[in-house]
C-alpha atoms as a PDB file:
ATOM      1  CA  UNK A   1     133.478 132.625  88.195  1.00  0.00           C
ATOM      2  CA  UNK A   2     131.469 133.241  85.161  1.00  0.00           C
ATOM      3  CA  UNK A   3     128.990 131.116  83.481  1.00  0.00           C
ATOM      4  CA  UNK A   4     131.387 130.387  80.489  1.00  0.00           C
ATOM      5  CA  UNK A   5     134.102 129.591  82.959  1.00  0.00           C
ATOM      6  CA  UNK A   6     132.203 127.972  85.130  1.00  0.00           C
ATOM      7  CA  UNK A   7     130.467 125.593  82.076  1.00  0.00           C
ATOM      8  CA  UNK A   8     134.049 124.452  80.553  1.00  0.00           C
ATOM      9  CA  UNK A   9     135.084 124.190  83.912  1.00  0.00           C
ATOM     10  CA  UNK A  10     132.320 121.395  84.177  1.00  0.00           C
ATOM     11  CA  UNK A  11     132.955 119.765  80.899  1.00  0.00           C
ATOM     12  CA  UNK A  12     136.270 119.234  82.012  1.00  0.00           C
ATOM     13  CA  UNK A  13     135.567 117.950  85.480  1.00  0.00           C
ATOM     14  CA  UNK A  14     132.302 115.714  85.085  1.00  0.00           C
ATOM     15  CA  UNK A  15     133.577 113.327  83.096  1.00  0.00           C
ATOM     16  CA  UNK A  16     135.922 112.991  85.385  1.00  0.00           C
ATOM     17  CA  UNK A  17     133.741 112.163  87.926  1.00  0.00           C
ATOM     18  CA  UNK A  18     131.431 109.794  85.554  1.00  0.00           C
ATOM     19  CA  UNK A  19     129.154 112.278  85.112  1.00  0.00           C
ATOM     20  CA  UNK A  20     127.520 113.605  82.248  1.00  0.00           C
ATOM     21  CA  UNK A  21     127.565 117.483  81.837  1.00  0.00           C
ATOM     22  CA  UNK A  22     124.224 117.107  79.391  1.00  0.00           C
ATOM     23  CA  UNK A  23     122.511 116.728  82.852  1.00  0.00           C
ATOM     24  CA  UNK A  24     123.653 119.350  84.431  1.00  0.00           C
ATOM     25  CA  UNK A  25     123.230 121.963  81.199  1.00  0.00           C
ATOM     26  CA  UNK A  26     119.956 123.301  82.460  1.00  0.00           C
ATOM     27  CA  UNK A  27     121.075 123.558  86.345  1.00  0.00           C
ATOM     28  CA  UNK A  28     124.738 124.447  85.957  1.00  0.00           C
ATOM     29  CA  UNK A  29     123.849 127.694  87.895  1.00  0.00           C
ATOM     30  CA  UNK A  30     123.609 125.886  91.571  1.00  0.00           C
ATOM     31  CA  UNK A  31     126.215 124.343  91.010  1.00  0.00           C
ATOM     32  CA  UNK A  32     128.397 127.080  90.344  1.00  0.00           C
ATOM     33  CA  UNK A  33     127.615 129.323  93.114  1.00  0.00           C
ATOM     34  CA  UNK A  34     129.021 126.560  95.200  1.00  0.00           C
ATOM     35  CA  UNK A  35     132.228 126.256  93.204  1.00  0.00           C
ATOM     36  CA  UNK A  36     132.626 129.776  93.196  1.00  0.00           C
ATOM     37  CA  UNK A  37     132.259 129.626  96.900  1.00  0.00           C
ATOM     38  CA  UNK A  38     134.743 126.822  97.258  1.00  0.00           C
ATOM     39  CA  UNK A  39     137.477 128.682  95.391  1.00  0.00           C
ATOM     40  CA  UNK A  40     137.109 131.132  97.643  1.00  0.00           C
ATOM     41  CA  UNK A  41     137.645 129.028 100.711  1.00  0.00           C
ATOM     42  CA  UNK A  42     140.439 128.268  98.829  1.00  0.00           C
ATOM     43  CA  UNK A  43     141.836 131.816  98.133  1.00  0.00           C
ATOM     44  CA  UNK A  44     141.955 130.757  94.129  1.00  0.00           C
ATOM     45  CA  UNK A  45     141.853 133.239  91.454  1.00  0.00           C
ATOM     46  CA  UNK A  46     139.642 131.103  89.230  1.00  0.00           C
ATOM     47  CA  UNK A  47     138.695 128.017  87.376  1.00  0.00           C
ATOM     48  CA  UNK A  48     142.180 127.124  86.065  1.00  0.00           C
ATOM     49  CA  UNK A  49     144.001 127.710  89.656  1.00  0.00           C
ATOM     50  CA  UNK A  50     141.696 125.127  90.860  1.00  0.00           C
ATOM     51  CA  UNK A  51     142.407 122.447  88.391  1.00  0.00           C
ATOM     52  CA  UNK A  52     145.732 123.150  89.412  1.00  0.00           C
ATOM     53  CA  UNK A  53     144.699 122.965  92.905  1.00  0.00           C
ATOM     54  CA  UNK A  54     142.687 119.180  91.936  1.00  0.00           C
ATOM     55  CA  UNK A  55     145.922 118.070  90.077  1.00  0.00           C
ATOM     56  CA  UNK A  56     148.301 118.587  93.146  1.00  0.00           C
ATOM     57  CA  UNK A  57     145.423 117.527  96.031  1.00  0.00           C
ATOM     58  CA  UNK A  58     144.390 114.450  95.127  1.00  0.00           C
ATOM     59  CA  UNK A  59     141.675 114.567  98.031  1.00  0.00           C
ATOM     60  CA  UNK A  60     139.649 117.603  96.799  1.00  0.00           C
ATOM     61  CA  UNK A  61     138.202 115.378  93.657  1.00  0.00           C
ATOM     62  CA  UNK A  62     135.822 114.235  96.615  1.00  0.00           C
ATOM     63  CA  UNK A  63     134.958 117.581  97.503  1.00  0.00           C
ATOM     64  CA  UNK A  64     134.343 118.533  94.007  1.00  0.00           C
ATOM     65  CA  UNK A  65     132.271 115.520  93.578  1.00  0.00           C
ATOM     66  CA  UNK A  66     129.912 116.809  96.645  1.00  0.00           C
ATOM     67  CA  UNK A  67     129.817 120.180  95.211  1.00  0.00           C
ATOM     68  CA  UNK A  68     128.114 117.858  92.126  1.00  0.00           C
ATOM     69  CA  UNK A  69     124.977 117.032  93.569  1.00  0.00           C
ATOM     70  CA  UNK A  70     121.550 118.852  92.562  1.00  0.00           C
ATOM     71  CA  UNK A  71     119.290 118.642  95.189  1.00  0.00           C
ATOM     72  CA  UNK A  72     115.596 119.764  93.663  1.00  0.00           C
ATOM     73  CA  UNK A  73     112.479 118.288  95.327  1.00  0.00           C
ATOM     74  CA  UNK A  74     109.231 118.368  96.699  1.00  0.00           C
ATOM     75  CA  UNK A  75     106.323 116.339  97.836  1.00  0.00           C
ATOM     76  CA  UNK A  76     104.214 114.957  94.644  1.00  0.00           C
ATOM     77  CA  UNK A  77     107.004 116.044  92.506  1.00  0.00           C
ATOM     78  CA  UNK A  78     105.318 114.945  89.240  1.00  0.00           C
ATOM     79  CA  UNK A  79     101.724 114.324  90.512  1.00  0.00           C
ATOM     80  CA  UNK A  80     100.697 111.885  87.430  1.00  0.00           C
ATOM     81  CA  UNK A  81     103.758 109.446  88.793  1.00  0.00           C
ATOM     82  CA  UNK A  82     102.304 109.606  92.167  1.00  0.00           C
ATOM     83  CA  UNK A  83      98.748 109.301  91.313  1.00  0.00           C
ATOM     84  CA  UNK A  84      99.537 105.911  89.552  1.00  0.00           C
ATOM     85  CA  UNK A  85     101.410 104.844  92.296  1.00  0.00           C
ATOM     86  CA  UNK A  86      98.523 105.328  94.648  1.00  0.00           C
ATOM     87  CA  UNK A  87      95.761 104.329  92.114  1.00  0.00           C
ATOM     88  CA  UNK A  88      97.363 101.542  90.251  1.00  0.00           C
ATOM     89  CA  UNK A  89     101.358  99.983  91.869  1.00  0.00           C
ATOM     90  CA  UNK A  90     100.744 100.006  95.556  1.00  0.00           C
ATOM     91  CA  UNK A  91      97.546  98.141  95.353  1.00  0.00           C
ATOM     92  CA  UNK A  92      98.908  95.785  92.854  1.00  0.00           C
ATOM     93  CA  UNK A  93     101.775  95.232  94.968  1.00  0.00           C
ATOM     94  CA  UNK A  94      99.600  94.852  98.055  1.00  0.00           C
ATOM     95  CA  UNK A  95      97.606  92.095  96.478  1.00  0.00           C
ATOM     96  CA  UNK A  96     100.395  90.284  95.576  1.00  0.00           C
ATOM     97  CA  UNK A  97     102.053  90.018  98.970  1.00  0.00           C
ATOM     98  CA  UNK A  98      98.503  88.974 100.344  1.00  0.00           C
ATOM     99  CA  UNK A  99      98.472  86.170  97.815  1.00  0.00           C
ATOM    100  CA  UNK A 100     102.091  85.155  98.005  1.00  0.00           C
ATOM    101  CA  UNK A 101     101.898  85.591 101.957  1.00  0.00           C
ATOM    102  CA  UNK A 102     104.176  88.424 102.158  1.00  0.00           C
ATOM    103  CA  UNK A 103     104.691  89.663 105.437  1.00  0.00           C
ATOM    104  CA  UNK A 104     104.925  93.489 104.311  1.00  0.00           C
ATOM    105  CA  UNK A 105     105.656  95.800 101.005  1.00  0.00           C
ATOM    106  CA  UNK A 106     109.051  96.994 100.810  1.00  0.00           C
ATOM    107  CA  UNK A 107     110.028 100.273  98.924  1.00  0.00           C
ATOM    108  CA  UNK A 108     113.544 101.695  98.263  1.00  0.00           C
ATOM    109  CA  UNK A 109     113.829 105.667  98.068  1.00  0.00           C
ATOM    110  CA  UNK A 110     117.136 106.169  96.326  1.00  0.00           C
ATOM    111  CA  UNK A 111     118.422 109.277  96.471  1.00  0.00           C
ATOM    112  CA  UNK A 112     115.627 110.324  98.741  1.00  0.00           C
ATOM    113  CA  UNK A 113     117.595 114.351  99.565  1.00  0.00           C
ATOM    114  CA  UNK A 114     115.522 115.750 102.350  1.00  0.00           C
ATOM    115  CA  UNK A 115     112.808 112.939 102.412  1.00  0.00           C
ATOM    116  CA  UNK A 116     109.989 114.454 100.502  1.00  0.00           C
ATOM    117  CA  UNK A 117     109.669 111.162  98.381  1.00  0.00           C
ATOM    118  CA  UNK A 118     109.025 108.446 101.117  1.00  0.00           C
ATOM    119  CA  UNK A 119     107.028 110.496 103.121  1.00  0.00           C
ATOM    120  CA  UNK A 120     104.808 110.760  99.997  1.00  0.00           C
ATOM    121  CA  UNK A 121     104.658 106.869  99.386  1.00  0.00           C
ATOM    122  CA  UNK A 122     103.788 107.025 103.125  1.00  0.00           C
ATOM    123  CA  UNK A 123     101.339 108.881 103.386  1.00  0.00           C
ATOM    124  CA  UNK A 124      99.465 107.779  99.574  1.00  0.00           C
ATOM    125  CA  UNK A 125      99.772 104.045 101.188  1.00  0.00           C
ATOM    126  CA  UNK A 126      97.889 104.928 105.081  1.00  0.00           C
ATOM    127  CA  UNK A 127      95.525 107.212 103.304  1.00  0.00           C
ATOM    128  CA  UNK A 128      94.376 106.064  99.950  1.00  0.00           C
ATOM    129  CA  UNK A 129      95.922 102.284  99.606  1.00  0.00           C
ATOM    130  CA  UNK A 130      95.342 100.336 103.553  1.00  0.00           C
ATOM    131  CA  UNK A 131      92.437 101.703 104.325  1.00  0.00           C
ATOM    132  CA  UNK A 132      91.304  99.962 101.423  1.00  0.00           C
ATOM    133  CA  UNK A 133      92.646  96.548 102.188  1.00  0.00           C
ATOM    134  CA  UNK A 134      91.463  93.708 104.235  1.00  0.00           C
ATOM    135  CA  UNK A 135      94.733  93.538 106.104  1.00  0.00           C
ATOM    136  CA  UNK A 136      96.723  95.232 108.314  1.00  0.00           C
ATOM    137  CA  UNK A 137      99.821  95.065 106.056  1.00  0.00           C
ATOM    138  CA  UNK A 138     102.255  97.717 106.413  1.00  0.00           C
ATOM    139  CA  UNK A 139     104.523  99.307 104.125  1.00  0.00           C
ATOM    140  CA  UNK A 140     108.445  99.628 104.998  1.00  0.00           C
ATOM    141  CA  UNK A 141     110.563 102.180 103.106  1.00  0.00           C
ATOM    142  CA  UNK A 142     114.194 102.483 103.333  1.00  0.00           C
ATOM    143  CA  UNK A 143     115.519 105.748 102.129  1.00  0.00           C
ATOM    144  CA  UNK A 144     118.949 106.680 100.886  1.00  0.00           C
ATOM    145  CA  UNK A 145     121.299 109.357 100.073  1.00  0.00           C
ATOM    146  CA  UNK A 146     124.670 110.832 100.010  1.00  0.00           C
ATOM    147  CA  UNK A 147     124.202 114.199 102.014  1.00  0.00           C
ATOM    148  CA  UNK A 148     124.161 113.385 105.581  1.00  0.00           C
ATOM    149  CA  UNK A 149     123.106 117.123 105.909  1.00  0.00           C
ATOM    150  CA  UNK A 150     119.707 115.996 104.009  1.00  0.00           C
ATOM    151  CA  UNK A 151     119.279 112.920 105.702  1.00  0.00           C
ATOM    152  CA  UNK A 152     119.103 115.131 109.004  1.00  0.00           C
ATOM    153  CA  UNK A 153     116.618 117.654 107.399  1.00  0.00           C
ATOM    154  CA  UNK A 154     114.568 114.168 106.465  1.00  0.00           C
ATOM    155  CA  UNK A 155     114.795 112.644 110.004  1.00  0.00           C
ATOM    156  CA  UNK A 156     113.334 116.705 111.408  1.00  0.00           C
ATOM    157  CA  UNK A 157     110.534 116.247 109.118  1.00  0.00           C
ATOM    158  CA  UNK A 158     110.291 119.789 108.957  1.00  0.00           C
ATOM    159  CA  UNK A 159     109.502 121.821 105.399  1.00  0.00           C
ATOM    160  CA  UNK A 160     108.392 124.854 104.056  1.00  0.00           C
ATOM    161  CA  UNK A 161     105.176 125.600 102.346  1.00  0.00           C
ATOM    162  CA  UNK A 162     106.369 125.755  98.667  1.00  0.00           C
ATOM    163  CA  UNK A 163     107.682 122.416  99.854  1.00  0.00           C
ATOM    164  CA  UNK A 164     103.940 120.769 100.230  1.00  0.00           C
ATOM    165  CA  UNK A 165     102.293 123.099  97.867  1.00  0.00           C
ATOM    166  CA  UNK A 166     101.460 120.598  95.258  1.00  0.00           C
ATOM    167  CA  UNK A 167     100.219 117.763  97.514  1.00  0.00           C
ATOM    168  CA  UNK A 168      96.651 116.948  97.243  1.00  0.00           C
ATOM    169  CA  UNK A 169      94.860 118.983  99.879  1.00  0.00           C
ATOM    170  CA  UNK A 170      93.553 115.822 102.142  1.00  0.00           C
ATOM    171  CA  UNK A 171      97.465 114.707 102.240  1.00  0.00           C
ATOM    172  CA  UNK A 172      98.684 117.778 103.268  1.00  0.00           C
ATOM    173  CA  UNK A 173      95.952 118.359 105.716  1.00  0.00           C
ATOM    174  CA  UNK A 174      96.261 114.558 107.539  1.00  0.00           C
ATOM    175  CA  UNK A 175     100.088 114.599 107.026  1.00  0.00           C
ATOM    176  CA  UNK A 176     101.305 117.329 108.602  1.00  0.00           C
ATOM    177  CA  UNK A 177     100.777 119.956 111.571  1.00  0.00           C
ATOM    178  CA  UNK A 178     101.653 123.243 111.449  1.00  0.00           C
ATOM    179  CA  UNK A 179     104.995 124.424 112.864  1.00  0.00           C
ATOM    180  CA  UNK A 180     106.011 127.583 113.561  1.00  0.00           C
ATOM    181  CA  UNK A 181     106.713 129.258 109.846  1.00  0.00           C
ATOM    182  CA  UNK A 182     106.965 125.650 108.556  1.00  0.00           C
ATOM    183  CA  UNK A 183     104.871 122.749 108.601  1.00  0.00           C
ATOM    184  CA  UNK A 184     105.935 119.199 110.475  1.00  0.00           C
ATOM    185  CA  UNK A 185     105.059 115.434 109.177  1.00  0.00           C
ATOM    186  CA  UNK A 186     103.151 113.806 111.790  1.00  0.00           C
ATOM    187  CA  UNK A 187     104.663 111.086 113.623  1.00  0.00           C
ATOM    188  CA  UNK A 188     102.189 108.477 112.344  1.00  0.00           C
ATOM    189  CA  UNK A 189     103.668 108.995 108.728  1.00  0.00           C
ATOM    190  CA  UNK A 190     107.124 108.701 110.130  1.00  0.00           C
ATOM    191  CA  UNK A 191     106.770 105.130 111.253  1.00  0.00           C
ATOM    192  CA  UNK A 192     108.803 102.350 109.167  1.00  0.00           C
ATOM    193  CA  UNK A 193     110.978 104.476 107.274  1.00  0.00           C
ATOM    194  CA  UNK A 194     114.452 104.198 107.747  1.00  0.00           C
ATOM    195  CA  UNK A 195     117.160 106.578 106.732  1.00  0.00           C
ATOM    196  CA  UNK A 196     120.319 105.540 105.728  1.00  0.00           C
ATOM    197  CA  UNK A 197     123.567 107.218 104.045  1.00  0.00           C
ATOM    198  CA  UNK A 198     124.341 105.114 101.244  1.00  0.00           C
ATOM    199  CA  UNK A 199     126.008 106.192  97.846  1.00  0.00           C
ATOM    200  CA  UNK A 200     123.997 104.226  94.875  1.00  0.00           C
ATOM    201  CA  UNK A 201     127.657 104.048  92.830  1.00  0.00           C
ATOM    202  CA  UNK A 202     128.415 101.362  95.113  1.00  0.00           C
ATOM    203  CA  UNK A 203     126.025 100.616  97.932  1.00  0.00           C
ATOM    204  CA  UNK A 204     122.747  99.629  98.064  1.00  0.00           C
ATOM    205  CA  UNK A 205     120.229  98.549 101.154  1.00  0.00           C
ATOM    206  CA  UNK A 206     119.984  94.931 102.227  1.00  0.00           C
ATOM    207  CA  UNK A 207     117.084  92.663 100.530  1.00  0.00           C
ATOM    208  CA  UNK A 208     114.663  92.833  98.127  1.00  0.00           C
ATOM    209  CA  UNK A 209     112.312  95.577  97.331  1.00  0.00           C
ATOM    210  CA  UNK A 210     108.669  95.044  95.955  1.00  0.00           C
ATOM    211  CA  UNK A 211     108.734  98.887  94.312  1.00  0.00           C
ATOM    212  CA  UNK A 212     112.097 101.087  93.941  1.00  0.00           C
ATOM    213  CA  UNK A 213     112.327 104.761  92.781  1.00  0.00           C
ATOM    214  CA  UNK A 214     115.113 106.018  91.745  1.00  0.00           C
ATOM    215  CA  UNK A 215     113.858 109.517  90.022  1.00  0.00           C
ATOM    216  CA  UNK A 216     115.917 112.225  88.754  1.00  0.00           C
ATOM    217  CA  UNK A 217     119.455 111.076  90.266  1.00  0.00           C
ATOM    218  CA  UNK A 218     121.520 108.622  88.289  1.00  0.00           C
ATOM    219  CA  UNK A 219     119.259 108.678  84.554  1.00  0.00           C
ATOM    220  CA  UNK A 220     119.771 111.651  84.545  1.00  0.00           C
ATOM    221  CA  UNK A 221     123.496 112.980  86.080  1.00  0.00           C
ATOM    222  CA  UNK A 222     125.673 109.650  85.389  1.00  0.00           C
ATOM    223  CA  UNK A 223     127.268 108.353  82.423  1.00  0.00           C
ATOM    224  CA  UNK A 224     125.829 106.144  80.220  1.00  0.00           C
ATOM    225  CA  UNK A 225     128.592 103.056  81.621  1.00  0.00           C
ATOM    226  CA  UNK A 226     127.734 104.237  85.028  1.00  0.00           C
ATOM    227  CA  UNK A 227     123.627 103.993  84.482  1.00  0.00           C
ATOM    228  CA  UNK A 228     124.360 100.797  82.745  1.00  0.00           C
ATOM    229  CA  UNK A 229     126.127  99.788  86.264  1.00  0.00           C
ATOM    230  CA  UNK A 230     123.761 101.080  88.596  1.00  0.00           C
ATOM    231  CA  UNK A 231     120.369  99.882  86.674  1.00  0.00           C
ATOM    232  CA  UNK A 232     122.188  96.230  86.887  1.00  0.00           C
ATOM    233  CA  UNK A 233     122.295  96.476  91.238  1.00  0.00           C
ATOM    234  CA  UNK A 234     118.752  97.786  90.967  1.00  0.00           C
ATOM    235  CA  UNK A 235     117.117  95.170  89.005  1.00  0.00           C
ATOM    236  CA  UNK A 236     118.685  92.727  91.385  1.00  0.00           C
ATOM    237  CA  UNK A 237     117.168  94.007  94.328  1.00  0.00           C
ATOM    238  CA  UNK A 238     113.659  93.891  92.409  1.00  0.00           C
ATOM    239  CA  UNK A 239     111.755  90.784  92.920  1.00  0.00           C
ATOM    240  CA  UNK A 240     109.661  89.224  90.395  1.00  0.00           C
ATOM    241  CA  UNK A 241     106.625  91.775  89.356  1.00  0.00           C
ATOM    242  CA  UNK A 242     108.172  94.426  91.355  1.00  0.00           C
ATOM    243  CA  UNK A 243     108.834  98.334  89.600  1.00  0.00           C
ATOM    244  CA  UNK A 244     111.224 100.372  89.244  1.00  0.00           C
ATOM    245  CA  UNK A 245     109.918 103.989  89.063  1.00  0.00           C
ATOM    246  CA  UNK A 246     112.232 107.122  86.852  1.00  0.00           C
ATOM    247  CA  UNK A 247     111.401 110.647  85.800  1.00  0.00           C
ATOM    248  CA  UNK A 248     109.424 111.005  83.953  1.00  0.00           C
ATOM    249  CA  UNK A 249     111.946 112.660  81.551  1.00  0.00           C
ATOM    250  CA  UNK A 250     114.712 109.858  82.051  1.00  0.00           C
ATOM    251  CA  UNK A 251     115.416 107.227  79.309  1.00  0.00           C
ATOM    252  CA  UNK A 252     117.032 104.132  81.356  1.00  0.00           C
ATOM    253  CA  UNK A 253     119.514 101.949  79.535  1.00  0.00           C
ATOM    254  CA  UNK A 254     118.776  98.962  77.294  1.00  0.00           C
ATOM    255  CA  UNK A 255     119.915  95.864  78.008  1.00  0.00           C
ATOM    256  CA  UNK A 256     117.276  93.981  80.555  1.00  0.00           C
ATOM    257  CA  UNK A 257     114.790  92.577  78.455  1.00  0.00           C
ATOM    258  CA  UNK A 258     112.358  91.601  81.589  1.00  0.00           C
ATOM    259  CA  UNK A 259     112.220  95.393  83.132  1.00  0.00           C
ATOM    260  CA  UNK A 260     109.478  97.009  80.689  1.00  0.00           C
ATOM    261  CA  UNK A 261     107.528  99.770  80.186  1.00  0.00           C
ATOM    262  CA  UNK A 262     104.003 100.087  82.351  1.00  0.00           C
ATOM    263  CA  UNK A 263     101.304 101.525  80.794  1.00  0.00           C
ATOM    264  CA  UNK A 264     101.122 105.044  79.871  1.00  0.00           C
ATOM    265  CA  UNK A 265     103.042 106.956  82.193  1.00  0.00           C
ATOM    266  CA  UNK A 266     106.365 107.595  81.797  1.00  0.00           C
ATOM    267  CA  UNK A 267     108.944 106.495  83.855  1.00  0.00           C
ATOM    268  CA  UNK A 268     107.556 103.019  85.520  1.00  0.00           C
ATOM    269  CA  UNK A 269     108.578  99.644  84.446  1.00  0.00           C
ATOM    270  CA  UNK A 270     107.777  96.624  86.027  1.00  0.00           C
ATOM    271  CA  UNK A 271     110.049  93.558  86.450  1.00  0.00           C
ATOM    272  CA  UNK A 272     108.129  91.066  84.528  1.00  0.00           C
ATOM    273  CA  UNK A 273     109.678  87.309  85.287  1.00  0.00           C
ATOM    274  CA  UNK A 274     112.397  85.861  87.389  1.00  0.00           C
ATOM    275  CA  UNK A 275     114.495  85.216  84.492  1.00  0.00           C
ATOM    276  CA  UNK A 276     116.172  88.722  84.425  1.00  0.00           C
ATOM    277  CA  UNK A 277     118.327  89.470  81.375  1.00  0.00           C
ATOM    278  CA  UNK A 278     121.644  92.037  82.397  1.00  0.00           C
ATOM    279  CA  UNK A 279     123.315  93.542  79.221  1.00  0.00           C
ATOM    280  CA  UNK A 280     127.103  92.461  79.600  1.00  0.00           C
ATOM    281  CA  UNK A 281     126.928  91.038  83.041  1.00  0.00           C
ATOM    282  CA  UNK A 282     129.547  90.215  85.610  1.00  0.00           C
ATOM    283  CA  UNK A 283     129.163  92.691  88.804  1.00  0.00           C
ATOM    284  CA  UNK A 284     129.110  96.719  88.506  1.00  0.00           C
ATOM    285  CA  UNK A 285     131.213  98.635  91.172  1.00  0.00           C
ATOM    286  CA  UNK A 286     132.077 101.940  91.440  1.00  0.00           C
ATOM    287  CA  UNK A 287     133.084 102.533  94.741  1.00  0.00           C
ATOM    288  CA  UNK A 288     134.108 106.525  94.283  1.00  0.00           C
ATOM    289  CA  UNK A 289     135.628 109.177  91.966  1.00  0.00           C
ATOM    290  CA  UNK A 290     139.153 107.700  90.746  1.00  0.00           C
ATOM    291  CA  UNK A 291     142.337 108.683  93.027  1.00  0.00           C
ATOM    292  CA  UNK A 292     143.236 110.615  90.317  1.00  0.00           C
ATOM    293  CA  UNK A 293     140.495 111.848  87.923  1.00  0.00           C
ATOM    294  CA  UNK A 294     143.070 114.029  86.146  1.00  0.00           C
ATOM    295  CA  UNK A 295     144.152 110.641  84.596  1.00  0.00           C
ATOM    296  CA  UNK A 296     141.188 110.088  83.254  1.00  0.00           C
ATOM    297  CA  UNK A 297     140.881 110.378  79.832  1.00  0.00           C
ATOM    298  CA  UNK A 298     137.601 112.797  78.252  1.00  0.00           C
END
């Protein structure tokens, strides 16, 4: 499949999907190795014999929609985000749940792919934020994802080292132990986290969550409707004075006049008040690609 095949193929599909192809622009190449893969599992020609194939098997859509997924991380992916969240949110957070008698934090990973993110929060809360707190309160992450293949590679705990290259040098060294070619999180910073597969289009873990990220997933790959949707399910698992952290390059959707802008860095916001504004209300589900995205107009 070639890249001008392979990109009108995508403009024609994403939509489709809810997606947004200006997302994908810049890392259209991964995904197209695994489409040119699939068609041939499929013993198709090219692009077009599939979209006959998707208009006659209903059932693939779902396939194509896993094919969709980018899956680029690393630990301290975008160190300023993480330095604020040690410096600055966690201990905020902490001091609130001591005052308000909070029996522990509670983060949400969303779209956590091989685990890389929690194990950060993890390991910035037992090393830079407890030890500074008179308290023994813990920290409980939930993670979530799609790709039960990368929720197994998070459970191993096992990376590479481009994986943990940009980790600050005492994290790395008190985090993991060297494993073979590879290097293993230590069991310590594998307590209270819990993996779960969960798509954020409709799902979502139970309770409320003093700090949620959500970087680099749905800001960034969904519609503008569909980030409308998912923002709305997010808030409401916020409490009051919780945050919400995006990438740094994501621009979240208008509409909740309470979730603003912290600081200087980009891509926090903090849930100021209980009184939580939703742009056009009512409840948000989207549950999984239409039965039949060919009907779908765009």
């Amino acid at each position: 499949m070639t890249d001008r095949e392979c990109t009108e193929f995508l403009q024609w599909c994403l939509p489709r999907l809810r997606l947004r192809w200006a997302g994908f622009r810049k890392v259209r190449r991964q995904i197209c190795k695994r489409l040119t893969r699939r068609l041939c599992e499929l013993g198709l020609p090219h692009a077009a014999a599939y979209r006959t194939y998707l208009s006659s098997h209903p059932n693939e859509w779902k396939t194509l929609d896993t094919l969709c997924r980018i899956t680029i991380s690393r630990f301290y992916r975008d160190r300023g985000v993480f330095d604020t969240i040690g410096r600055k949110i966690l201990p905020t957070l902490a001091e609130k749940a001591l005052t308000d008698k909070e029996p522990q934090i509670r983060c949400w990973s969303a779209g956590c792919g091989s685990g890389e993110e929690p194990y950060t929060i993890h390991m910035i809360w037992r090393l830079r934020v407890a030890p500074k707190l008179d308290s023994d309160l813990p920290i409980r992450i939930t993670a979530t994802d799609t790709s039960r293949i990368l929720l197994d590679r998070a459970s191993n705990a096992r990376y590479t080292g481009s994986s943990i290259k940009d980790l600050p040098t005492k994290l790395r060294d008190a985090g993991f132990v060297k494993s073979g070619d590879g290097y293993t999180v230590r069991e310590n910073f594998k307590e209270n986290i819990e993996f779960l597969e969960q798509d954020i289009r409709s799902e979502s873990p139970d309770g409320t969550f003093h700090l949620v990220l959500c970087r680099n997933l749905v800001f960034t790959y969904f519609e503008p409707t569909l980030q409308s949707e998912v923002l709305e399910r997010i808030v409401r698992k916020l409490v009051p004075g919780g945050f919400l952290i995006a990438g740094i390059h994501e621009k979240i959707p208008g509409g909740i006049a309470d979730l603003v802008p912290h600081e200087k860095t980009p891509g926090i916001y903090r849930l100021e008040s209980d009184n939580v504004s939703k742009k056009g209300g009512g409840s948000s589900g989207y549950a999984s690609p239409p039965a039949h995205p060919g009907d779908v107009d765009g």
